[in-house]
N, C-alpha and C. Protein backbone atom coordinates (compact mmCIF):
# COMPACT_ATOMS: atom_id res chain seq x y z
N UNK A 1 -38.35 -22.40 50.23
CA UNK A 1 -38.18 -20.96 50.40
C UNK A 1 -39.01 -20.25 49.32
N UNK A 2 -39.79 -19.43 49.80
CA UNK A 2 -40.52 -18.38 48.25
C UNK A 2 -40.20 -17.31 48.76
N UNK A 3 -40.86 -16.60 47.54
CA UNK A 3 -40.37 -14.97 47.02
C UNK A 3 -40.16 -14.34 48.19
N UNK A 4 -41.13 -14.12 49.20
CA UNK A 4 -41.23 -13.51 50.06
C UNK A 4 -39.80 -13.49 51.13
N UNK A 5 -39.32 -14.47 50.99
CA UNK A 5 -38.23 -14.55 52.38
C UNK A 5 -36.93 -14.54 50.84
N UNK A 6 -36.81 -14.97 49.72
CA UNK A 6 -36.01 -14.33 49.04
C UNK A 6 -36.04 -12.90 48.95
N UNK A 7 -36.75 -12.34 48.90
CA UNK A 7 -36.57 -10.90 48.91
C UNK A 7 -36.06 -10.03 50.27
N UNK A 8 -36.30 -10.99 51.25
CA UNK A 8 -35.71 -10.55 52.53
C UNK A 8 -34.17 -10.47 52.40
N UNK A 9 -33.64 -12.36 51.67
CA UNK A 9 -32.35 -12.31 51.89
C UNK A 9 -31.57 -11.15 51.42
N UNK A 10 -32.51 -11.04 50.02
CA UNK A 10 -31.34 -9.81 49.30
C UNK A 10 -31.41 -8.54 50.18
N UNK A 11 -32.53 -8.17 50.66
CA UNK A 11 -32.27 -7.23 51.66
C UNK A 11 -30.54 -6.96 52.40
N UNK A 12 -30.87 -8.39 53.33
CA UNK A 12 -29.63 -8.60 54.00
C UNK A 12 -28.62 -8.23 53.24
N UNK A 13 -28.88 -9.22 52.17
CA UNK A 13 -27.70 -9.24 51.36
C UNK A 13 -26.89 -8.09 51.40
N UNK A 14 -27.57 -7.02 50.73
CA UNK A 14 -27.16 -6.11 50.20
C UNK A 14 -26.78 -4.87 51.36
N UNK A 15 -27.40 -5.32 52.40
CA UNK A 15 -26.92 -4.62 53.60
C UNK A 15 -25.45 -5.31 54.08
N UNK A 16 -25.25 -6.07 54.01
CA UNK A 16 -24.00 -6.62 54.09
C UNK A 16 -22.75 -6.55 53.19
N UNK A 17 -23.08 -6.49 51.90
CA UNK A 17 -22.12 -6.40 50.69
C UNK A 17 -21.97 -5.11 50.92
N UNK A 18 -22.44 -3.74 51.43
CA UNK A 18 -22.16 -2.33 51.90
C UNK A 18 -21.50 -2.09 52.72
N UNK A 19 -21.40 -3.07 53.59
CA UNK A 19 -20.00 -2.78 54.74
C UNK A 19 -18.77 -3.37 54.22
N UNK A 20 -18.88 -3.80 52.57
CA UNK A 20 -17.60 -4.06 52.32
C UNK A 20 -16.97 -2.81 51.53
N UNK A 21 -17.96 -2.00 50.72
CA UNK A 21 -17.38 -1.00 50.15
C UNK A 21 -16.46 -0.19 50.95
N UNK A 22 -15.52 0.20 50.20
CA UNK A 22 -14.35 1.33 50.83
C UNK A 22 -14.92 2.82 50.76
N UNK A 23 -15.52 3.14 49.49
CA UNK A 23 -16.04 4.44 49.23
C UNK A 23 -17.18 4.79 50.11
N UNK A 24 -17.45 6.04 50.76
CA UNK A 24 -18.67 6.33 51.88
C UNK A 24 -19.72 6.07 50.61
N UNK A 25 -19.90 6.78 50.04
CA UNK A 25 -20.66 7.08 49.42
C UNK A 25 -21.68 5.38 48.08
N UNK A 26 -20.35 5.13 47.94
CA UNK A 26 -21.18 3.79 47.47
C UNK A 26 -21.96 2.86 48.63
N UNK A 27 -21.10 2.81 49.81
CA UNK A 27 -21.16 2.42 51.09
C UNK A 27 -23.13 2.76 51.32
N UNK A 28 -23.49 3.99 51.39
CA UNK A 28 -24.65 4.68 51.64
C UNK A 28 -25.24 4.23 50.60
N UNK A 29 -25.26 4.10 48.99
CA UNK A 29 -26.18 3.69 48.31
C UNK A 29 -26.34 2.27 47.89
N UNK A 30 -25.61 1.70 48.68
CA UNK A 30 -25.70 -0.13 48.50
C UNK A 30 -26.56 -0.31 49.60
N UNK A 31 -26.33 0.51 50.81
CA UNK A 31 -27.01 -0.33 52.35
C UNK A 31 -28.81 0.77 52.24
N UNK A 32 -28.67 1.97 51.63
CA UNK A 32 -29.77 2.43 51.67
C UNK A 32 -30.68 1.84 50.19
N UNK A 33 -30.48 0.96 49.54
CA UNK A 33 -31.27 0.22 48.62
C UNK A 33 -31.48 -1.19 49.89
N UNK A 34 -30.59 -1.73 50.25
CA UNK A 34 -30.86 -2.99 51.29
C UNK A 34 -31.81 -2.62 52.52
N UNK A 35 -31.88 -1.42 52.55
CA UNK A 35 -32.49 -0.96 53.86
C UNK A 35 -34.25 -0.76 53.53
N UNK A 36 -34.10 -0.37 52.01
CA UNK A 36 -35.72 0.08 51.29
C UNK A 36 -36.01 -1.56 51.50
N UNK A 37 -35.73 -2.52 50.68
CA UNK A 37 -35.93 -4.09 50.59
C UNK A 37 -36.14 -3.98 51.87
N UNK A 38 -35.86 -4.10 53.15
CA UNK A 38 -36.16 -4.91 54.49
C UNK A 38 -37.16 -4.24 54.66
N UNK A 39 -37.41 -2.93 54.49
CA UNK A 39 -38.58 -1.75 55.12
C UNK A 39 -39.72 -2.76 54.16
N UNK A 40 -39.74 -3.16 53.06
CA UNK A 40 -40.62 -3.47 52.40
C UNK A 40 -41.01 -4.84 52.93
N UNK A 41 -40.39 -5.98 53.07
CA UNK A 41 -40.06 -7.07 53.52
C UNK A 41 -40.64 -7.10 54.75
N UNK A 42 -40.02 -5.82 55.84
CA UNK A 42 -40.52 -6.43 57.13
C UNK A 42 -42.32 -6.16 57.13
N UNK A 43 -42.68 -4.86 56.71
CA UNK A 43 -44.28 -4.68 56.41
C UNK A 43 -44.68 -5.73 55.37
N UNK A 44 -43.73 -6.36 54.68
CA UNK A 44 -45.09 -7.93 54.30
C UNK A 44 -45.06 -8.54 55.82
N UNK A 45 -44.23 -9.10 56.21
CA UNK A 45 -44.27 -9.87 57.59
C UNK A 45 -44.87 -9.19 58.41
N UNK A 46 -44.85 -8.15 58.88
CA UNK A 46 -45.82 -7.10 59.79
C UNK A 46 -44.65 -6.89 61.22
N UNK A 47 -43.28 -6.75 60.60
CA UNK A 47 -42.75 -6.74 61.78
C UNK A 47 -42.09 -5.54 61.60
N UNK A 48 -43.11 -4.47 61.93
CA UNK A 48 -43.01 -3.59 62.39
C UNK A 48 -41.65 -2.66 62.74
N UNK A 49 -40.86 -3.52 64.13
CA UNK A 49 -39.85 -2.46 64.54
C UNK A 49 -38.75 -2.59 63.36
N UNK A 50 -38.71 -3.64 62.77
CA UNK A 50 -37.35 -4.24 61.72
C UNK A 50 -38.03 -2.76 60.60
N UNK A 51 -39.07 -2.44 60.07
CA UNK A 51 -39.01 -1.69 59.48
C UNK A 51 -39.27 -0.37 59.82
N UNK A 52 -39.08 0.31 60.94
CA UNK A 52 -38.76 1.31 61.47
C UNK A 52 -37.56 1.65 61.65
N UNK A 53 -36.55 0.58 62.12
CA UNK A 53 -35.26 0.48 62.09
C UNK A 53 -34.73 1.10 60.87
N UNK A 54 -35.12 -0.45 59.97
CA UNK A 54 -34.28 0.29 58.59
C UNK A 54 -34.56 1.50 57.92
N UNK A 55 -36.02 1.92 58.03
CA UNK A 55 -36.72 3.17 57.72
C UNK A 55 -35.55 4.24 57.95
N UNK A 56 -35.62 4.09 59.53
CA UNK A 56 -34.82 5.29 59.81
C UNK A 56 -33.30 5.40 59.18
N UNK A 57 -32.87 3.96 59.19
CA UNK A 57 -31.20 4.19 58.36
C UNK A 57 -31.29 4.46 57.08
N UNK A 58 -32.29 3.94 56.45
CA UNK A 58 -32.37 4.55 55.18
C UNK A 58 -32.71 6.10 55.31
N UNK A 59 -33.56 7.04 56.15
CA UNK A 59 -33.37 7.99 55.85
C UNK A 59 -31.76 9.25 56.07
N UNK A 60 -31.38 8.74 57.60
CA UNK A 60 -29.95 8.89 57.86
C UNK A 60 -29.31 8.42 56.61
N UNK A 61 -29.13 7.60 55.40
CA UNK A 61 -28.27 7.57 54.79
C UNK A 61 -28.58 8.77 53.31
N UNK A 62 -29.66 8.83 52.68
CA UNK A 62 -30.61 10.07 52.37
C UNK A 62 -30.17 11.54 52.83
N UNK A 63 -30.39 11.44 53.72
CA UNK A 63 -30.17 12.92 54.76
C UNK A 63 -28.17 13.18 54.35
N UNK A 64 -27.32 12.25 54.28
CA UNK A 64 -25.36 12.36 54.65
C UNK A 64 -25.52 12.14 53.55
N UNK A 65 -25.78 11.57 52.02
CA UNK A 65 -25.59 11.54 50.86
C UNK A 65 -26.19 12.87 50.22
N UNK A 66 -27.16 13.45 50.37
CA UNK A 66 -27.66 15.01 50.20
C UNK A 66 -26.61 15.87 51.02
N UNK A 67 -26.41 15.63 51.95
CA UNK A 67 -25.46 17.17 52.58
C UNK A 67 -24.39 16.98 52.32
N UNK A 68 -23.91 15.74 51.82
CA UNK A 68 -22.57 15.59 51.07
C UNK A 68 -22.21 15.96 49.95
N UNK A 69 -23.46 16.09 48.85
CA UNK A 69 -22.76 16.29 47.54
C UNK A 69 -23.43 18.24 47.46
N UNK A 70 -23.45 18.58 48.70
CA UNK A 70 -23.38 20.68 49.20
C UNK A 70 -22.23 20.85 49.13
């Protein structure tokens, strides 16, 4: 295994350890750091829709963590 697909896991990782938080808000800044890692991850691999995907949840989580602390 090298760097490259380690850095994926933590992606996951960390997208996963966010659906355990109780708090919204930690919830949003654990999975929108896991979500930057895959966006980065999937453009080394070149797979494209995986980082459009997370792109977009990371910005949806961006977008409800800003209109939350209005």
């Amino acid at each position: 295994m090298n760097f490259i697909e380690l850095f994926g896991y933590l992606g996951s990782f960390l997208v996963i350890l966010s659906m355990l938080m109780n708090s919204m808000t930690k919830l949003r800044i654990i999975n929108t750091a896991g979500c930057i890692i895959c966006v980065i991850y999937a453009l080394i691999i070149k797979s494209y829709p995986v980082a459009v995907m997370n792109g977009a949840l990371a910005i949806i989580n961006i977008v409800k963590l800003v209109l939350r602390k209005q």
